[in-house]
C-alpha atoms as a PDB file:
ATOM      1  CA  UNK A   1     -29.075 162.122-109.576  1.00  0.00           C
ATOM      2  CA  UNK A   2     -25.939 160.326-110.267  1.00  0.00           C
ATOM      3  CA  UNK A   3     -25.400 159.871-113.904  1.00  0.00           C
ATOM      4  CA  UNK A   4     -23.478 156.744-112.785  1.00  0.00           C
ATOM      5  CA  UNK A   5     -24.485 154.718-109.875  1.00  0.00           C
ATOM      6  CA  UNK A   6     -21.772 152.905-108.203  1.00  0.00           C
ATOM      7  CA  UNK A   7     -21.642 149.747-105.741  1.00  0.00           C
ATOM      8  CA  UNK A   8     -19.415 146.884-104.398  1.00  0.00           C
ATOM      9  CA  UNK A   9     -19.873 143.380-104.340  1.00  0.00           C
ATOM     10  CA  UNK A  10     -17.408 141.139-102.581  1.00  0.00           C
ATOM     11  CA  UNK A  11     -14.082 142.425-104.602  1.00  0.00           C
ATOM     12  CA  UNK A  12     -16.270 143.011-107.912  1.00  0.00           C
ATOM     13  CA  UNK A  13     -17.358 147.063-108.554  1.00  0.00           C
ATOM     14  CA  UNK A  14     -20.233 147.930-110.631  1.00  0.00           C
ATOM     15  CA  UNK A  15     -20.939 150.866-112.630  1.00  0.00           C
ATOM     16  CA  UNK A  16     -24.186 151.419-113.663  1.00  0.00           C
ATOM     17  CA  UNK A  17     -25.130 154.229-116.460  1.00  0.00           C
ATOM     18  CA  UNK A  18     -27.813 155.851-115.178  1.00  0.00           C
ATOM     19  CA  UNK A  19     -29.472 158.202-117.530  1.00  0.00           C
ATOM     20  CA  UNK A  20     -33.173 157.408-118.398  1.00  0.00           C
ATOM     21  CA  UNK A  21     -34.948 156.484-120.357  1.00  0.00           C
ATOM     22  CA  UNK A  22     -32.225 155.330-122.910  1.00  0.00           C
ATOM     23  CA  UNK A  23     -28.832 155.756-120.427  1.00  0.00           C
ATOM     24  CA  UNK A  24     -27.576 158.099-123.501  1.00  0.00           C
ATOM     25  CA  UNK A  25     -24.505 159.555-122.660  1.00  0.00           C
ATOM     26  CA  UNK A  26     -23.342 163.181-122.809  1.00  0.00           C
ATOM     27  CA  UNK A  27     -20.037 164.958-121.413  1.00  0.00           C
ATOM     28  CA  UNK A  28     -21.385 165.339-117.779  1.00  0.00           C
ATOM     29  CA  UNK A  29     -22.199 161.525-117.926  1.00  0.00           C
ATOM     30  CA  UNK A  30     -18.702 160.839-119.963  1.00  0.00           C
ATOM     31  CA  UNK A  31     -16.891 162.627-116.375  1.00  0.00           C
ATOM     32  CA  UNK A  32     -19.156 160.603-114.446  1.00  0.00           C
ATOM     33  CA  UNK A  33     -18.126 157.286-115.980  1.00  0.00           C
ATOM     34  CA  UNK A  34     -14.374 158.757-116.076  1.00  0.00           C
ATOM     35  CA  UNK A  35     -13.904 159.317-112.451  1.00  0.00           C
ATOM     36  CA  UNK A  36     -15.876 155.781-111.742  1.00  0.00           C
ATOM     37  CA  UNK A  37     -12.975 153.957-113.609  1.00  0.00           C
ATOM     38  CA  UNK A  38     -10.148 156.037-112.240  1.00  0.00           C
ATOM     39  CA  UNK A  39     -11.713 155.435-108.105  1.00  0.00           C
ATOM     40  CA  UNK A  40     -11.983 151.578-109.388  1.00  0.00           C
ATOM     41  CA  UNK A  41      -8.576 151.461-110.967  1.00  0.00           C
ATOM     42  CA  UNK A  42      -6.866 152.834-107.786  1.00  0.00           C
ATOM     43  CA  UNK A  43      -9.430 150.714-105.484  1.00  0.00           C
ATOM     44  CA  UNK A  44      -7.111 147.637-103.958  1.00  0.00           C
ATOM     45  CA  UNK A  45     -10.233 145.977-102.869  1.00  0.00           C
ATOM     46  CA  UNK A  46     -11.662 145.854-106.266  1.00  0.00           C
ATOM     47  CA  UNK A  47     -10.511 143.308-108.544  1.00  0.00           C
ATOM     48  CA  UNK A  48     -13.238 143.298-111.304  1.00  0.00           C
ATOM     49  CA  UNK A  49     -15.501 146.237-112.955  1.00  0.00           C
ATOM     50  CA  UNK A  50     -18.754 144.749-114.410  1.00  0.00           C
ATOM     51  CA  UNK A  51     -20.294 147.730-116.618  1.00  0.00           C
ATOM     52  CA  UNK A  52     -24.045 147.752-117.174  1.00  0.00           C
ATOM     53  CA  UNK A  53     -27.224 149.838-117.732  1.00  0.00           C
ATOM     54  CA  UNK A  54     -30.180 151.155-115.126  1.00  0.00           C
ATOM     55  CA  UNK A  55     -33.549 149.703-116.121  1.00  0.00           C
ATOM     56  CA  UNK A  56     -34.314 146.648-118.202  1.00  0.00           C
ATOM     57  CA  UNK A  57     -34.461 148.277-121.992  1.00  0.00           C
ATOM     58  CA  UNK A  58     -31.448 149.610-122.526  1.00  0.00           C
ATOM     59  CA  UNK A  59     -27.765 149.112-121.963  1.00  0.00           C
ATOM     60  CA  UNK A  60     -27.203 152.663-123.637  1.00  0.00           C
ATOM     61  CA  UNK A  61     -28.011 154.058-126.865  1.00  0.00           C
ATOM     62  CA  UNK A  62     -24.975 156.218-127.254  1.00  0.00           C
ATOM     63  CA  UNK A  63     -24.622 160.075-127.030  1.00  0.00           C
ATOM     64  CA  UNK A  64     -27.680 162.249-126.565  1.00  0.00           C
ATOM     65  CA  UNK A  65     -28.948 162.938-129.837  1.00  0.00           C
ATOM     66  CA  UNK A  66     -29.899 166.587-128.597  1.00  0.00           C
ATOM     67  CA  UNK A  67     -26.870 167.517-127.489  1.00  0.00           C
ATOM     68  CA  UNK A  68     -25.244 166.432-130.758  1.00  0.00           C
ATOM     69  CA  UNK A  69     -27.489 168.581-132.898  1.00  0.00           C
ATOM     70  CA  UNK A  70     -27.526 171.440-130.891  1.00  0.00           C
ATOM     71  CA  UNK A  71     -23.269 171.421-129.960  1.00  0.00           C
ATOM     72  CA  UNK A  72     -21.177 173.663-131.545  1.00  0.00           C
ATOM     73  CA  UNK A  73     -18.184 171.977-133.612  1.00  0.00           C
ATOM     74  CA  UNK A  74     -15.361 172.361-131.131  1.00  0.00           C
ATOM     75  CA  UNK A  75     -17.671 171.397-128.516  1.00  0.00           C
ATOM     76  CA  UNK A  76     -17.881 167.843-129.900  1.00  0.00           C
ATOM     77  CA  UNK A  77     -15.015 167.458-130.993  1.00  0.00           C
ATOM     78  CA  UNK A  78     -13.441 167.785-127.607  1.00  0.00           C
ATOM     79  CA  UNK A  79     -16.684 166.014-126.345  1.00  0.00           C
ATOM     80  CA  UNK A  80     -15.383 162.374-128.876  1.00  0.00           C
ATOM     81  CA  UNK A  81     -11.460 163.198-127.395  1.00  0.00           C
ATOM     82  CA  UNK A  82     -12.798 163.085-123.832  1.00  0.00           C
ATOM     83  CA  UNK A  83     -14.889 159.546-124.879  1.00  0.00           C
ATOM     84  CA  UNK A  84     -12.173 158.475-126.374  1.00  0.00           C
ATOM     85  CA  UNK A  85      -9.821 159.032-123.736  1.00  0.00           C
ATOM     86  CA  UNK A  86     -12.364 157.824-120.663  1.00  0.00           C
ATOM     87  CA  UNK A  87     -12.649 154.686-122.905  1.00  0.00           C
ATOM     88  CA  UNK A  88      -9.169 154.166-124.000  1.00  0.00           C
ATOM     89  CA  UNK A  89      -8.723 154.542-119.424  1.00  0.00           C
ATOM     90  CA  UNK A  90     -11.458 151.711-118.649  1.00  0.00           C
ATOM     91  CA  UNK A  91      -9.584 149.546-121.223  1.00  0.00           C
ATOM     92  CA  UNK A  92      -5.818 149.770-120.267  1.00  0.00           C
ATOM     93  CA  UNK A  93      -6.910 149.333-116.547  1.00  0.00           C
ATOM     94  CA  UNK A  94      -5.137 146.322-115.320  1.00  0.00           C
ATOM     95  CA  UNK A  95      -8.209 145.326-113.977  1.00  0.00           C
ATOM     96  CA  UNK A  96     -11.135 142.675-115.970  1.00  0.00           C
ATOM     97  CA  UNK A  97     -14.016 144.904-117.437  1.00  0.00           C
ATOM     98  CA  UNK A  98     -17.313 143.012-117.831  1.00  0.00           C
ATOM     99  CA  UNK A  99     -19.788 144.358-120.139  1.00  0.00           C
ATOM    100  CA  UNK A 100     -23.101 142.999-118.956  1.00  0.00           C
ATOM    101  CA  UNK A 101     -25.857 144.606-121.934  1.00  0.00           C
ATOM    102  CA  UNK A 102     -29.077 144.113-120.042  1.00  0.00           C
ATOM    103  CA  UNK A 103     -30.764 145.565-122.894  1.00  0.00           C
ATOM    104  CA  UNK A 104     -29.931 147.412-126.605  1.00  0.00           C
ATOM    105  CA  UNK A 105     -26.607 148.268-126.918  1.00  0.00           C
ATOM    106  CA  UNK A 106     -26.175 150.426-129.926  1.00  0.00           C
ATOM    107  CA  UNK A 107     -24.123 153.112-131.424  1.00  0.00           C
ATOM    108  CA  UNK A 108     -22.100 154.645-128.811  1.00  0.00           C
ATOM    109  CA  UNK A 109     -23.385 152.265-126.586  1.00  0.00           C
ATOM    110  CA  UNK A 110     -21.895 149.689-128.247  1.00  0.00           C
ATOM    111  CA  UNK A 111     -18.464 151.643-128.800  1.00  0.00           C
ATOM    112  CA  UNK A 112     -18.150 151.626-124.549  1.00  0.00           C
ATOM    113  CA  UNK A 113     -18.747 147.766-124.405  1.00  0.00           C
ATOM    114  CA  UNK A 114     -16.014 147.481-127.083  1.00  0.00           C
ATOM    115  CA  UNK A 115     -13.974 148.862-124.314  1.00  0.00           C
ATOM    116  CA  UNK A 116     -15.089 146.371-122.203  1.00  0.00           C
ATOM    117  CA  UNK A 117     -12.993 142.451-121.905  1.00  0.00           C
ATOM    118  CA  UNK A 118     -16.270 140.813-122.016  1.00  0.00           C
ATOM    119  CA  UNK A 119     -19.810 141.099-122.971  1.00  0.00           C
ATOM    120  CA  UNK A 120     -22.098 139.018-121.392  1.00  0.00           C
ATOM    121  CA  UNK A 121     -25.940 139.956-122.987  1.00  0.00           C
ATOM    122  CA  UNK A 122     -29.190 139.006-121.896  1.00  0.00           C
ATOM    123  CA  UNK A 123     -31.178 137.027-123.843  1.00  0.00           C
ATOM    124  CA  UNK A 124     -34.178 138.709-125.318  1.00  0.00           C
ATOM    125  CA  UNK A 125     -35.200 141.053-127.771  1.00  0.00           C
ATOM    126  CA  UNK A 126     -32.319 143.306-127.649  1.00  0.00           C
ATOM    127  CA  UNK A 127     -30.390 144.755-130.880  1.00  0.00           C
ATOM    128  CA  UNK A 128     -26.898 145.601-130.812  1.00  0.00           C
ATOM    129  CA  UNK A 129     -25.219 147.455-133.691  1.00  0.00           C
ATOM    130  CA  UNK A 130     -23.619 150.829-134.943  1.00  0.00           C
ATOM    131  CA  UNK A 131     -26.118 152.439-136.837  1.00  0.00           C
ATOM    132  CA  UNK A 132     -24.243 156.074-137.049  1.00  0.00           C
ATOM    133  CA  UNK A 133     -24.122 155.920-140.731  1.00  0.00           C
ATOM    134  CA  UNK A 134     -28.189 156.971-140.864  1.00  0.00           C
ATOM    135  CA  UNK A 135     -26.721 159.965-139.014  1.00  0.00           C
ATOM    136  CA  UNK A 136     -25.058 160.730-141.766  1.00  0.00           C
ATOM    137  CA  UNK A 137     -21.554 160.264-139.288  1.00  0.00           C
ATOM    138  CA  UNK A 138     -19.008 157.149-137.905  1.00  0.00           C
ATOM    139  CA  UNK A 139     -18.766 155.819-135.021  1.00  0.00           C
ATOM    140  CA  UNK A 140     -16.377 158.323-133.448  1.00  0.00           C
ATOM    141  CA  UNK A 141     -15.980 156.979-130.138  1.00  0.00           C
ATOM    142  CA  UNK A 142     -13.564 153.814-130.948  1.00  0.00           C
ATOM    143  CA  UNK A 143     -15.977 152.226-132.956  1.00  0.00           C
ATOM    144  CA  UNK A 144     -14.116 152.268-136.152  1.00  0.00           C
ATOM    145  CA  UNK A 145     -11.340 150.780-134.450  1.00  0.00           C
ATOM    146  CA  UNK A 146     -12.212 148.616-132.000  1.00  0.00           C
ATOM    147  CA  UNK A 147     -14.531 146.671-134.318  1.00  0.00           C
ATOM    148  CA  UNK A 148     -12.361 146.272-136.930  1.00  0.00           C
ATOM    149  CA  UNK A 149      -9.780 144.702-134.245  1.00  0.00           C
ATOM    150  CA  UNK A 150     -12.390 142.175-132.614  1.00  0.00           C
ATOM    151  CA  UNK A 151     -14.067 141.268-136.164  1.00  0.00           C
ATOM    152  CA  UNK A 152     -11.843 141.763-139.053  1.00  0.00           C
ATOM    153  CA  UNK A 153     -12.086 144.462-141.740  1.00  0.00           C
ATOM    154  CA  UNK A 154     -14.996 142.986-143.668  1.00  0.00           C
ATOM    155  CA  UNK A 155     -17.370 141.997-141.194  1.00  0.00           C
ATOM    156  CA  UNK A 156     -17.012 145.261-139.215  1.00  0.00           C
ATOM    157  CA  UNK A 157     -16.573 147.472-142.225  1.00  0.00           C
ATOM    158  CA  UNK A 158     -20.084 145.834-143.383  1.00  0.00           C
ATOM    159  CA  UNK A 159     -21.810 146.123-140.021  1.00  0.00           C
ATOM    160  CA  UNK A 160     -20.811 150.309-140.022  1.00  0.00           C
ATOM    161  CA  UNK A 161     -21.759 150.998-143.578  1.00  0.00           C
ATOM    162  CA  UNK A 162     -25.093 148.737-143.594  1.00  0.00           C
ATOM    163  CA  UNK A 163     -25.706 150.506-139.616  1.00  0.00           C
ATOM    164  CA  UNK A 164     -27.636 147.137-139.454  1.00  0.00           C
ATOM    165  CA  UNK A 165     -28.674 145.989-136.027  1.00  0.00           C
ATOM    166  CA  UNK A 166     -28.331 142.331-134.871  1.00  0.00           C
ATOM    167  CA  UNK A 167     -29.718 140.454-132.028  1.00  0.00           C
ATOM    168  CA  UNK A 168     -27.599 139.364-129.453  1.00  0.00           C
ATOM    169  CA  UNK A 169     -27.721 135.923-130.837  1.00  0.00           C
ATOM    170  CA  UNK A 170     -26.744 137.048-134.252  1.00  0.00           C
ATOM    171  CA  UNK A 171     -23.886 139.474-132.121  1.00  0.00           C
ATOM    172  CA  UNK A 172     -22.824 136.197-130.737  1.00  0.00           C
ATOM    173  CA  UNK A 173     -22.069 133.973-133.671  1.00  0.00           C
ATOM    174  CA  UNK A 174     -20.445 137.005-135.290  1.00  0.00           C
ATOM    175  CA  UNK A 175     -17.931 136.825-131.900  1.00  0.00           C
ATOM    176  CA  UNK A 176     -19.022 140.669-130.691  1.00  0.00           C
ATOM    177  CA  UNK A 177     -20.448 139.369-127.784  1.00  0.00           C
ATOM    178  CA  UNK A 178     -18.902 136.700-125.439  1.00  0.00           C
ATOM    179  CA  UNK A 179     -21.657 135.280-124.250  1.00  0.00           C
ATOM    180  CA  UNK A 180     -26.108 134.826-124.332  1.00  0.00           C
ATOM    181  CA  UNK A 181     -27.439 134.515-120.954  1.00  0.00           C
ATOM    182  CA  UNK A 182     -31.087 132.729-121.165  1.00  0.00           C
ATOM    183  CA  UNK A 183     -33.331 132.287-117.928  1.00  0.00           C
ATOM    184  CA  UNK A 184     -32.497 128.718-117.563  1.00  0.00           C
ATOM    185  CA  UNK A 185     -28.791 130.489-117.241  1.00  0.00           C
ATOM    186  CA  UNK A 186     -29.630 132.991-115.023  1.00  0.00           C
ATOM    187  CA  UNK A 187     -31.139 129.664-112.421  1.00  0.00           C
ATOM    188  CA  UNK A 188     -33.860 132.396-111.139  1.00  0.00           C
ATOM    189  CA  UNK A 189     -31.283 134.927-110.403  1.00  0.00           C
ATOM    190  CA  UNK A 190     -31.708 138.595-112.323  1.00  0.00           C
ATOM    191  CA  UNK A 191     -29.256 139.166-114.948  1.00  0.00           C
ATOM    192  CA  UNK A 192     -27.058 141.304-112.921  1.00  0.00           C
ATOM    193  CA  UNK A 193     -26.577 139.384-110.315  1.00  0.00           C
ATOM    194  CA  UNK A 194     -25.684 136.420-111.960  1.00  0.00           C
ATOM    195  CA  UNK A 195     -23.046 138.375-114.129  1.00  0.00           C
ATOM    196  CA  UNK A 196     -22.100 139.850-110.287  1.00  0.00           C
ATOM    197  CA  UNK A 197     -21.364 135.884-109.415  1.00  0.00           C
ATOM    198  CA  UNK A 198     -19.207 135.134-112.530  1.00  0.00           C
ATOM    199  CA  UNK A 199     -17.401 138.292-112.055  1.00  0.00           C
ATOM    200  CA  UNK A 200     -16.625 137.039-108.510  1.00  0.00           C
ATOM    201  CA  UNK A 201     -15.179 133.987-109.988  1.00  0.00           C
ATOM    202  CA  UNK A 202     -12.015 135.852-110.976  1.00  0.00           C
ATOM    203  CA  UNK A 203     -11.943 137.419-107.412  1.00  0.00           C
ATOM    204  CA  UNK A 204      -9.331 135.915-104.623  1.00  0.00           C
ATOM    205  CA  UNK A 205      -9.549 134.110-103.330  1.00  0.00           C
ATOM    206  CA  UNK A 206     -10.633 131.788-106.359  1.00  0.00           C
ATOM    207  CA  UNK A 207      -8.406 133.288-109.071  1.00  0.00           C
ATOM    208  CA  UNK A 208      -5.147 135.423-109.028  1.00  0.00           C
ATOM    209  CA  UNK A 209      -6.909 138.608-110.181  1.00  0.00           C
ATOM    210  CA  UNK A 210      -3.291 140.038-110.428  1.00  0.00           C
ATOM    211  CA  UNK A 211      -2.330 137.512-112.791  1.00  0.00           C
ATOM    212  CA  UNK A 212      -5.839 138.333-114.775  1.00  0.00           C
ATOM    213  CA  UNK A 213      -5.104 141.877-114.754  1.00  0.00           C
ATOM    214  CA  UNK A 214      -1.825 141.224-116.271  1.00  0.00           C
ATOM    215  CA  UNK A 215      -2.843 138.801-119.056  1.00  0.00           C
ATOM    216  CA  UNK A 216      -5.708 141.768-119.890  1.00  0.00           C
ATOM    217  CA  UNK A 217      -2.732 144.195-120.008  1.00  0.00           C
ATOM    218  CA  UNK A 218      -0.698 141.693-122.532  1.00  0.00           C
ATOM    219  CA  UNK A 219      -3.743 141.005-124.215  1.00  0.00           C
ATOM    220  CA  UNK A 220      -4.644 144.348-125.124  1.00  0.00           C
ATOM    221  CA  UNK A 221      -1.472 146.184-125.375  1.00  0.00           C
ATOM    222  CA  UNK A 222       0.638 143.387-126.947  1.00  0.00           C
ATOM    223  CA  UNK A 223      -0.916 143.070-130.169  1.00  0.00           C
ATOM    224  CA  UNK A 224      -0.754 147.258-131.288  1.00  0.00           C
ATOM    225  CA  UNK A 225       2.679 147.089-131.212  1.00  0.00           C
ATOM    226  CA  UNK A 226       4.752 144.710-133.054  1.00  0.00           C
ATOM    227  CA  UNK A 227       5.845 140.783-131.984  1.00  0.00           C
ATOM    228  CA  UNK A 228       9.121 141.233-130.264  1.00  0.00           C
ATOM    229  CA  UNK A 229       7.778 144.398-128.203  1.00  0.00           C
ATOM    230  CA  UNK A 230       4.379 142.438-127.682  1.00  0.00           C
ATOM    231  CA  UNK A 231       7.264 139.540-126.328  1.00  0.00           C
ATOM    232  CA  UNK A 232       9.215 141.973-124.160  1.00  0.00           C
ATOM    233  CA  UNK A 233       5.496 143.048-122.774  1.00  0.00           C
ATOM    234  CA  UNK A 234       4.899 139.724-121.750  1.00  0.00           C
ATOM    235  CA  UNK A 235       8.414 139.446-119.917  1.00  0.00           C
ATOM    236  CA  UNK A 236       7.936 142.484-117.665  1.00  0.00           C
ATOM    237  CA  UNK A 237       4.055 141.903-116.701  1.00  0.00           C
ATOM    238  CA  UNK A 238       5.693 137.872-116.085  1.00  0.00           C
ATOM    239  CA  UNK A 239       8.664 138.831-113.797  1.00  0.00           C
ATOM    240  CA  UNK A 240       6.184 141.381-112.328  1.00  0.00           C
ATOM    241  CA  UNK A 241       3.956 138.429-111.285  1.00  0.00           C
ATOM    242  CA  UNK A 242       6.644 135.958-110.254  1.00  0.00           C
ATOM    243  CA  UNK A 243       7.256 139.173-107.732  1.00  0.00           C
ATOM    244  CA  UNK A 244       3.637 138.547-105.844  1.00  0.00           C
ATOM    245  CA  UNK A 245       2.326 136.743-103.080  1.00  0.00           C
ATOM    246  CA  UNK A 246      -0.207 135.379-105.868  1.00  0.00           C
ATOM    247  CA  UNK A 247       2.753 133.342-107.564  1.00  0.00           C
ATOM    248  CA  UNK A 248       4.201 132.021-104.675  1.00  0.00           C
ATOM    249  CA  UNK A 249       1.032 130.798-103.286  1.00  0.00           C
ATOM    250  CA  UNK A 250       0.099 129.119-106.520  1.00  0.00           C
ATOM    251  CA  UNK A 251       2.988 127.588-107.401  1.00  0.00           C
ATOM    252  CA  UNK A 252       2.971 126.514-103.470  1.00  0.00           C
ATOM    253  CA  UNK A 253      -0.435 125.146-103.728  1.00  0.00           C
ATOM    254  CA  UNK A 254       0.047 122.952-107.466  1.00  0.00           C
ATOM    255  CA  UNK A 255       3.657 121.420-105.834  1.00  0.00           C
ATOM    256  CA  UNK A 256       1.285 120.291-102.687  1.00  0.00           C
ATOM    257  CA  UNK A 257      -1.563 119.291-104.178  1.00  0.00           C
ATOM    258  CA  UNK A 258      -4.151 121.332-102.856  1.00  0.00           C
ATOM    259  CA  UNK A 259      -6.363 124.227-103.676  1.00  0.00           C
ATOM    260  CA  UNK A 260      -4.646 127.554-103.939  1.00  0.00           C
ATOM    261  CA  UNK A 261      -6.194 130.590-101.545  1.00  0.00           C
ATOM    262  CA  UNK A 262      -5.271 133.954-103.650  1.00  0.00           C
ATOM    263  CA  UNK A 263      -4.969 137.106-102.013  1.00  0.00           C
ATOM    264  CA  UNK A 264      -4.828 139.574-104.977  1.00  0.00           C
ATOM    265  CA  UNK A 265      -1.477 141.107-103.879  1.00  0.00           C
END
């Protein structure tokens, strides 16, 4: 069994954990996830990764409890460098991640949407938090990091030492999730597929999914180093762009006053 189920949708790749009956994640499922975002990244017919969970319950629950307890020192160690490093790969892609939490998202679970540029959540009963600290440990696969980044140092410094869960309602007013999909959203689709369909919005031909790619690469890179690098970031990824068929098309398109046809390259 896969511990991460792949499949293509019209320029749009998703990855599916796939480890019941939580989708906790261990190293085998860590190299599994790793190789998915490397075979995406260097995929020219895939222009978007949406990121979600097998079943209905659970998004994922973070790292296998068992194998935590059980692990010798070293082992995990290595084990949080190799999450850290699959993550830190899925987030400097130049390529839009979309979280989609179908169900609870917490601890590590949570840290890998982090990585994420999105996160779209069902509506529901779901909880979403990083609860480590009743573990007696942090959140050792970004979490410290990338929460403090997206939230501020308060907030996510509370949120950690509390290890209170929200809903994703509560997740959204608090700006750690982009976005609550309800039924009436979804317009009788399931969740995935409707977060399939809004990924395929930033697909050519109806966006320039290298210009998207480059705004996530400014975007995330720009800001951890300081303003004038951040600046000479921009240049590059800009003169980059003005290089594509994308650019030329668009600009094309606005000085003739019709809709623009993208081709991703």
């Amino acid at each position: 069994m896969s511990k991460v189920v792949t499949s293509d949708h019209s320029g749009v790749r998703v990855l599916t954990l796939n480890e019941p009956p939580a989708n906790t994640y261990s190293y085998e499922l860590m190299q599994a996830l790793d190789r998915a975002v490397l075979d995406a990244r260097m995929d020219p017919t895939v222009h978007v990764i949406v990121l979600t969970g097998a079943g209905e319950k659970f998004f994922c629950a973070g790292a296998t409890i068992g194998m935590l307890k059980e692990a010798a020192p070293e082992y995990k160690y290595y084990f949080c460098l190799h999450a850290n490093e699959t993550l830190n790969r899925l987030e400097q892609t130049p390529k839009l991640v979309i979280a989609a939490l179908n169900g609870h998202t917490v601890g590590g679970g949570l840290e890998v949407a982090l990585a994420a540029d999105l996160r779209i959540a069902k509506a529901g009963g779901s909880k979403i938090g990083l609860p480590e600290v009743a573990l007696g440990v942090l959140p050792g696969t970004g979490g410290t990091q990338r929460l403090a980044r997206l939230l501020g140092k308060a907030k996510s410094m509370e949120l950690m030492i509390s290890g209170r869960l929200m809903t994703m309602d509560e997740a959204l007013a608090a700006g750690l999730v982009t976005e609550v999909w309800s039924d009436e959203k979804l317009a009788g689709k399931s969740f995935l597929d409707a977060v399939i369909a809004y990924a395929q919005t930033f697909t050519p031909p109806h966006k320039a999914s290298l210009a998207v790619g480059r705004i996530k690469r400014a975007v995330q890179s720009g800001p951890e180093a300081g303003f004038h690098e951040g600046l000479a970031m921009e240049r590059e990824l800009q003169q980059l762009l003005f290089q594509s068929a994308d650019a030329k098309e668009g600009i094309a398109a606005n000085l003739e006053k019709r809709a623009p046809r993208f081709e991703g390259k």
